[in-house]
Protein backbone atom coordinates (compact mmCIF):
# COMPACT_ATOMS: atom_id res chain seq x y z
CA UNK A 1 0.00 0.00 0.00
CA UNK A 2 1.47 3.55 -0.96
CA UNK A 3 1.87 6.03 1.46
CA UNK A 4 0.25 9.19 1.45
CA UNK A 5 3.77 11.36 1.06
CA UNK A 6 4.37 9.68 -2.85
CA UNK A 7 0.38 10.48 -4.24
CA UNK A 8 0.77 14.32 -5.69
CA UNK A 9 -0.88 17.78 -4.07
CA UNK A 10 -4.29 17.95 -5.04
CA UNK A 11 -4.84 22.03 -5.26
CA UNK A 12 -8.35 23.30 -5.96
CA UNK A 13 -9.30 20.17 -8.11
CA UNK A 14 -6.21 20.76 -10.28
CA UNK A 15 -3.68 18.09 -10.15
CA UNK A 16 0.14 19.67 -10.25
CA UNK A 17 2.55 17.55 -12.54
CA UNK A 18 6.28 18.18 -11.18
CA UNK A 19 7.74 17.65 -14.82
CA UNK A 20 6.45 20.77 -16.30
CA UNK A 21 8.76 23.28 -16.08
CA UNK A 22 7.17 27.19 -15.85
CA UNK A 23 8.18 29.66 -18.65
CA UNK A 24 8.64 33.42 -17.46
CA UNK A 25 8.69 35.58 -20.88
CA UNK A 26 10.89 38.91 -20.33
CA UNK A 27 9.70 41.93 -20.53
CA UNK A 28 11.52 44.73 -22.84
CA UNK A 29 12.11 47.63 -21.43
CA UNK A 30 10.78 50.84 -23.30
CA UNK A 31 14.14 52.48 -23.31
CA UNK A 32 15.70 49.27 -25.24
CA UNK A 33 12.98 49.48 -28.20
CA UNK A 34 13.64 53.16 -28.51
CA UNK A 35 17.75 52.57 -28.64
CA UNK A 36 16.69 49.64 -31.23
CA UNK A 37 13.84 51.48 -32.97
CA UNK A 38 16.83 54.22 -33.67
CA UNK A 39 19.37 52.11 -34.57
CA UNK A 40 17.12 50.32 -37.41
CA UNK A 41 16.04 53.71 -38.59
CA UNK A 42 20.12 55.27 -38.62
CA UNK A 43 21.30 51.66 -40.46
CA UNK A 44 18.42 52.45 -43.17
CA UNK A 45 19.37 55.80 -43.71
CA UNK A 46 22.73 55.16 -44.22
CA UNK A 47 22.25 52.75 -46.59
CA UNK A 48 21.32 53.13 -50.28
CA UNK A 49 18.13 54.88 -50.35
CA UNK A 50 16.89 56.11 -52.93
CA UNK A 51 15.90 60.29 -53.18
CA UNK A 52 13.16 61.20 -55.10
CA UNK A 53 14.45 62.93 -58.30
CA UNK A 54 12.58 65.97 -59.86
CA UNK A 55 13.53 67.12 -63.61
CA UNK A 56 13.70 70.90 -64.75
CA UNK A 57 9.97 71.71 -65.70
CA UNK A 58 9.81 73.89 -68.87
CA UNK A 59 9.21 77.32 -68.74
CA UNK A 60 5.96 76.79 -71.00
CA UNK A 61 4.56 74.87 -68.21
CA UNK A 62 5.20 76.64 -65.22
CA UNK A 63 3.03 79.93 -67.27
CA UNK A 64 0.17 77.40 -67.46
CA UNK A 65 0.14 77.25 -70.89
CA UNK A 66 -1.39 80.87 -71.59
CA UNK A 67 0.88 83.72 -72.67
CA UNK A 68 1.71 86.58 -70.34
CA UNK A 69 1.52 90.50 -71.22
CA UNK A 70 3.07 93.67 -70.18
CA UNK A 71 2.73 97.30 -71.17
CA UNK A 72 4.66 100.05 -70.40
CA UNK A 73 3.31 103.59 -70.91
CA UNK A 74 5.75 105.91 -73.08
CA UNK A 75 5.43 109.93 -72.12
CA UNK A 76 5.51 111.91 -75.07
CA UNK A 77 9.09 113.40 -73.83
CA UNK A 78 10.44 110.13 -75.00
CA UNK A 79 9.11 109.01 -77.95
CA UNK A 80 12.20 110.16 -80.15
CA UNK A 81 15.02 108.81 -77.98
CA UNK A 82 12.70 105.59 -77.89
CA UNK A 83 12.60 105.36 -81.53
CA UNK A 84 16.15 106.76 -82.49
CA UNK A 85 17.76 103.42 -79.83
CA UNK A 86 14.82 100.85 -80.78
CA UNK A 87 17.12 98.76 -81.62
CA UNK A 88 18.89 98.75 -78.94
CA UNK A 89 15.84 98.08 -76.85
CA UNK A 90 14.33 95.36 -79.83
CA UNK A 91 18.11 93.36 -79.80
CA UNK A 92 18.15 91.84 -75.97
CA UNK A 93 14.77 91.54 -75.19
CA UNK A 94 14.00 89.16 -78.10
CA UNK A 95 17.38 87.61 -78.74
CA UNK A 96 18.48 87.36 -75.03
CA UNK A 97 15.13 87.13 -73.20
CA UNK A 98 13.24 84.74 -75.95
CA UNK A 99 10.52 87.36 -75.92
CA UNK A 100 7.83 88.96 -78.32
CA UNK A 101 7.73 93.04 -78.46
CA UNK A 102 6.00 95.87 -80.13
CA UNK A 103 5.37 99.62 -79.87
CA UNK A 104 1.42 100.29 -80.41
CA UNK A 105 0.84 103.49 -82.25
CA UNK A 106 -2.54 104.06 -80.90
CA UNK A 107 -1.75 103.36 -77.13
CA UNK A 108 1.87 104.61 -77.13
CA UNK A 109 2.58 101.68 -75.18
CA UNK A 110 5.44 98.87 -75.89
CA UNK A 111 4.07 95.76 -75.19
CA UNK A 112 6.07 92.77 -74.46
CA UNK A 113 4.70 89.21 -74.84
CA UNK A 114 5.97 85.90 -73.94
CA UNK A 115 5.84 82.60 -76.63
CA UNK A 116 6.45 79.20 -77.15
CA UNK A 117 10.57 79.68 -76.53
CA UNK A 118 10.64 81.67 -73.52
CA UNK A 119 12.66 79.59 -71.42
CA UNK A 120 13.04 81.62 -68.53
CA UNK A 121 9.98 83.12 -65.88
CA UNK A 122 11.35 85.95 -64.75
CA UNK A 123 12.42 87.31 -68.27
CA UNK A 124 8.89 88.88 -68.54
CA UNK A 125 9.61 91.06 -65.38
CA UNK A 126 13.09 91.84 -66.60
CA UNK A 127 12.41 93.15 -69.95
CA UNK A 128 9.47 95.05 -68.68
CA UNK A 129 12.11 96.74 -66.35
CA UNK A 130 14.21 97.19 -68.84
CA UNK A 131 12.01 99.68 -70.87
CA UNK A 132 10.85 100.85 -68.02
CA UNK A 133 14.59 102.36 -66.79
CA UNK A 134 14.58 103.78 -70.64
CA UNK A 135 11.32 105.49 -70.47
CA UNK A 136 12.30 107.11 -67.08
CA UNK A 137 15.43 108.42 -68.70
CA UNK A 138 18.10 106.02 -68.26
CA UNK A 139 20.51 105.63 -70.51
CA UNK A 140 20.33 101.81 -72.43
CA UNK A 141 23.33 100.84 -71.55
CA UNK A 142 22.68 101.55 -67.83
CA UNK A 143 19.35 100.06 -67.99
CA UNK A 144 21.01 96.81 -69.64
CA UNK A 145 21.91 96.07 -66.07
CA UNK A 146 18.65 95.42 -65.53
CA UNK A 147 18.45 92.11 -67.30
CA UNK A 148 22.05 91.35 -67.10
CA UNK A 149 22.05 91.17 -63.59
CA UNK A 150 19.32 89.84 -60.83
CA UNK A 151 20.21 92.18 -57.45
CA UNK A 152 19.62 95.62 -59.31
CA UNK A 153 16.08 97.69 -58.42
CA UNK A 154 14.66 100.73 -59.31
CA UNK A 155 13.59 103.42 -57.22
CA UNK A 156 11.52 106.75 -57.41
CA UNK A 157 9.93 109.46 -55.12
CA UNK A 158 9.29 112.81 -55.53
CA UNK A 159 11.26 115.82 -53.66
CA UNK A 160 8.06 117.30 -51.68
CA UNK A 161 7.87 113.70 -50.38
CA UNK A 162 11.07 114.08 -47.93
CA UNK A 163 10.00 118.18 -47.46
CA UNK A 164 6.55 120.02 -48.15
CA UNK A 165 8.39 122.51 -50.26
CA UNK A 166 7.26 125.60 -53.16
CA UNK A 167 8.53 128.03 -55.49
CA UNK A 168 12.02 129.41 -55.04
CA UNK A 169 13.18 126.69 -52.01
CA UNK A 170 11.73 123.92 -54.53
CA UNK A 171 14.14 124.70 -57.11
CA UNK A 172 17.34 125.56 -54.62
CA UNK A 173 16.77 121.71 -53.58
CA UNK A 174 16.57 120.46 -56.74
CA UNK A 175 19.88 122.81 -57.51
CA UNK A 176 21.19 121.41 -54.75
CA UNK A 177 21.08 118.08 -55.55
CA UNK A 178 22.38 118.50 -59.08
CA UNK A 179 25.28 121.25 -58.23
CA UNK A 180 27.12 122.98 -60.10
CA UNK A 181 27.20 121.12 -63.64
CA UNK A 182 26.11 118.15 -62.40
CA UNK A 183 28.73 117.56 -60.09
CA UNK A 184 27.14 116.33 -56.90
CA UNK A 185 25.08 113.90 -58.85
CA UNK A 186 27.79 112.69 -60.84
CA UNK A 187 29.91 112.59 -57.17
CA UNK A 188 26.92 110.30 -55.56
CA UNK A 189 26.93 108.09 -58.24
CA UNK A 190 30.41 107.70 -58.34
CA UNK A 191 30.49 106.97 -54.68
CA UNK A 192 27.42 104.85 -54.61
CA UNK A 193 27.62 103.00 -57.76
CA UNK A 194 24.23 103.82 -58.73
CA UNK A 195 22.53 105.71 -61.28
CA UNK A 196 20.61 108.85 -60.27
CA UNK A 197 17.80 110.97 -62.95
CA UNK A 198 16.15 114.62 -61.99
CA UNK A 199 13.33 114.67 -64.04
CA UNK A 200 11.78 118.31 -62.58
CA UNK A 201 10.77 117.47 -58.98
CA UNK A 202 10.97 113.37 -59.26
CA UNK A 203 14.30 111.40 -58.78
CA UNK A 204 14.74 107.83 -60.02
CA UNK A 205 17.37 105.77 -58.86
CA UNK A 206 18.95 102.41 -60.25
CA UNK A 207 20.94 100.21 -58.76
CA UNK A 208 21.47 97.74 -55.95
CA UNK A 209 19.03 98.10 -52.42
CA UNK A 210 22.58 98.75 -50.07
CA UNK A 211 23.50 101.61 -52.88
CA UNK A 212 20.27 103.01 -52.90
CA UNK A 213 20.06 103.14 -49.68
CA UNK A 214 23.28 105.13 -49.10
CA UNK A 215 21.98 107.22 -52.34
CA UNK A 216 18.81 107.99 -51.58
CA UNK A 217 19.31 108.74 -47.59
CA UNK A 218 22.57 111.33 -49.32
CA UNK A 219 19.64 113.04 -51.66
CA UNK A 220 17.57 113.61 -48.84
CA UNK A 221 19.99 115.09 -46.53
CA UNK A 222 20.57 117.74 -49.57
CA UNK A 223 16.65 118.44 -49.69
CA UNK A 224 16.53 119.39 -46.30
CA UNK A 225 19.44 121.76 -46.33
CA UNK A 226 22.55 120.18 -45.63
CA UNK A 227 25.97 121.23 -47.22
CA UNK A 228 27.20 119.36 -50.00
CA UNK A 229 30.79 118.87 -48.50
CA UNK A 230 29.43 117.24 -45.33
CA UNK A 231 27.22 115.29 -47.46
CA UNK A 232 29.79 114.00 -49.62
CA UNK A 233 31.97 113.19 -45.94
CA UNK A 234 29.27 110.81 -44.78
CA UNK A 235 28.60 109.14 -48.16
CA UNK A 236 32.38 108.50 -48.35
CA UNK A 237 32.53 107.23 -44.51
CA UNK A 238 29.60 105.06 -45.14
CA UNK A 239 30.66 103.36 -48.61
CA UNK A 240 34.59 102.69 -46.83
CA UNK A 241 32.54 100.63 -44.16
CA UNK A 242 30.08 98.82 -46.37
CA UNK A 243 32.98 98.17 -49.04
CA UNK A 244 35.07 96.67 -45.70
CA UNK A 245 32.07 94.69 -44.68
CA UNK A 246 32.26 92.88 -47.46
């Protein structure tokens, strides 16, 4: 008869088999997935993946397909100089720029168009800048720069703008800013490396924003009744920091 010590536990109607052996499953900690989780993600970007390439798009497609427009007004003041350097004005805009232009007789207006072989976006805002500098009185070979280079901007106010002024102390401002044969404009420019017009009471400026900053701030200073020596002091001081700066 066997004892009572050999016949196995009986625990809440379960019977408990000693050969079974229990299995305790680990539990990951959340710091480990993260190190892993980074690791994966640094091993697949170093490896060879692939970036998504994106050709040029033509210039006919980024317009939408419809051709753009611009007109430029022409005052009658320049309707010779416009015609006598035409082709001057004709020559880049349609070779260079791939563009379509035209005077129109009845709206004295040159109209530039783009086509099928403009290439470039932008030209459209370039050549209309282009005549624009002309028809404001730049010379064409100053208003070139327009299209030649991308940092240049044109600028124009009028002289009552910086100081309500009339009659006489109208004119000694504008005298002032020309001087004596043109030599305080001409000294400006030279110091500024811009491009300054008087046409009566409004002043255009071309050239880059720093320059026409240190122009226009130099024209002002002459409106409101500064000397032109001391004027010419501080353009000098400020162009020897600006040309040191860069």
């Amino acid at each position: 008869m066997a004892s009572s010590k050999d016949a196995p536990p009986v625990v809440s109607g379960a019977t408990f088999s000693p050969d079974v052996s229990e299995e305790f499953t680990k539990v990951k900690s959340k710091k480990s997935n993260k190190r892993k989780h980074g690791q994966e993600m640094d091993s697949t970007e170093s490896g060879a993946v692939k970036r998504p390439h994106f050709p040029p798009i033509a210039g006919d497609k980024l317009k939408g397909g419809a051709d753009e427009m611009r007109k430029v007004a022409v005052p009658a003041n320049r309707y010779t100089p416009l015609k006598e350097n035409w082709l001057k004005i004709y020559t880049p805009i349609v070779e260079n720029l791939q563009l379509q232009v035209r005077f129109n007789l009845k709206t004295r207006n040159v109209e530039i168009k783009t086509c099928k072989e403009t290439l470039d976006i932008g030209a459209l805002t370039k050549a209309s800048d282009f005549v624009k500098a002309f028809v404001l009185g730049f010379q064409v070979e100053d208003a070139l720069a327009l299209i030649r280079l991308d940092e240049l901007f044109l600028e124009s106010f009028d002289v009552t703008d910086v100081k309500p002024l009339k009659g006489d102390h109208l004119s000694r401002a504008v005298g002032r800013i020309a001087g004596t044969g043109g030599k305080t404009k001409f000294t400006i420019e030279n110091v500024t490396k811009t491009r300054i017009v008087l046409a009566d009471t409004k002043i255009h400026l071309l050239g880059s924003f720093q320059n026409i900053k240190m122009a226009r701030t130099a024209i002002c200073n002459l409106i409101l009744g500064s000397p032109p020596s001391k004027v010419y002091g501080n353009i000098r001081t400020v162009a020897s920091r600006t040309a040191e700066r860069f």
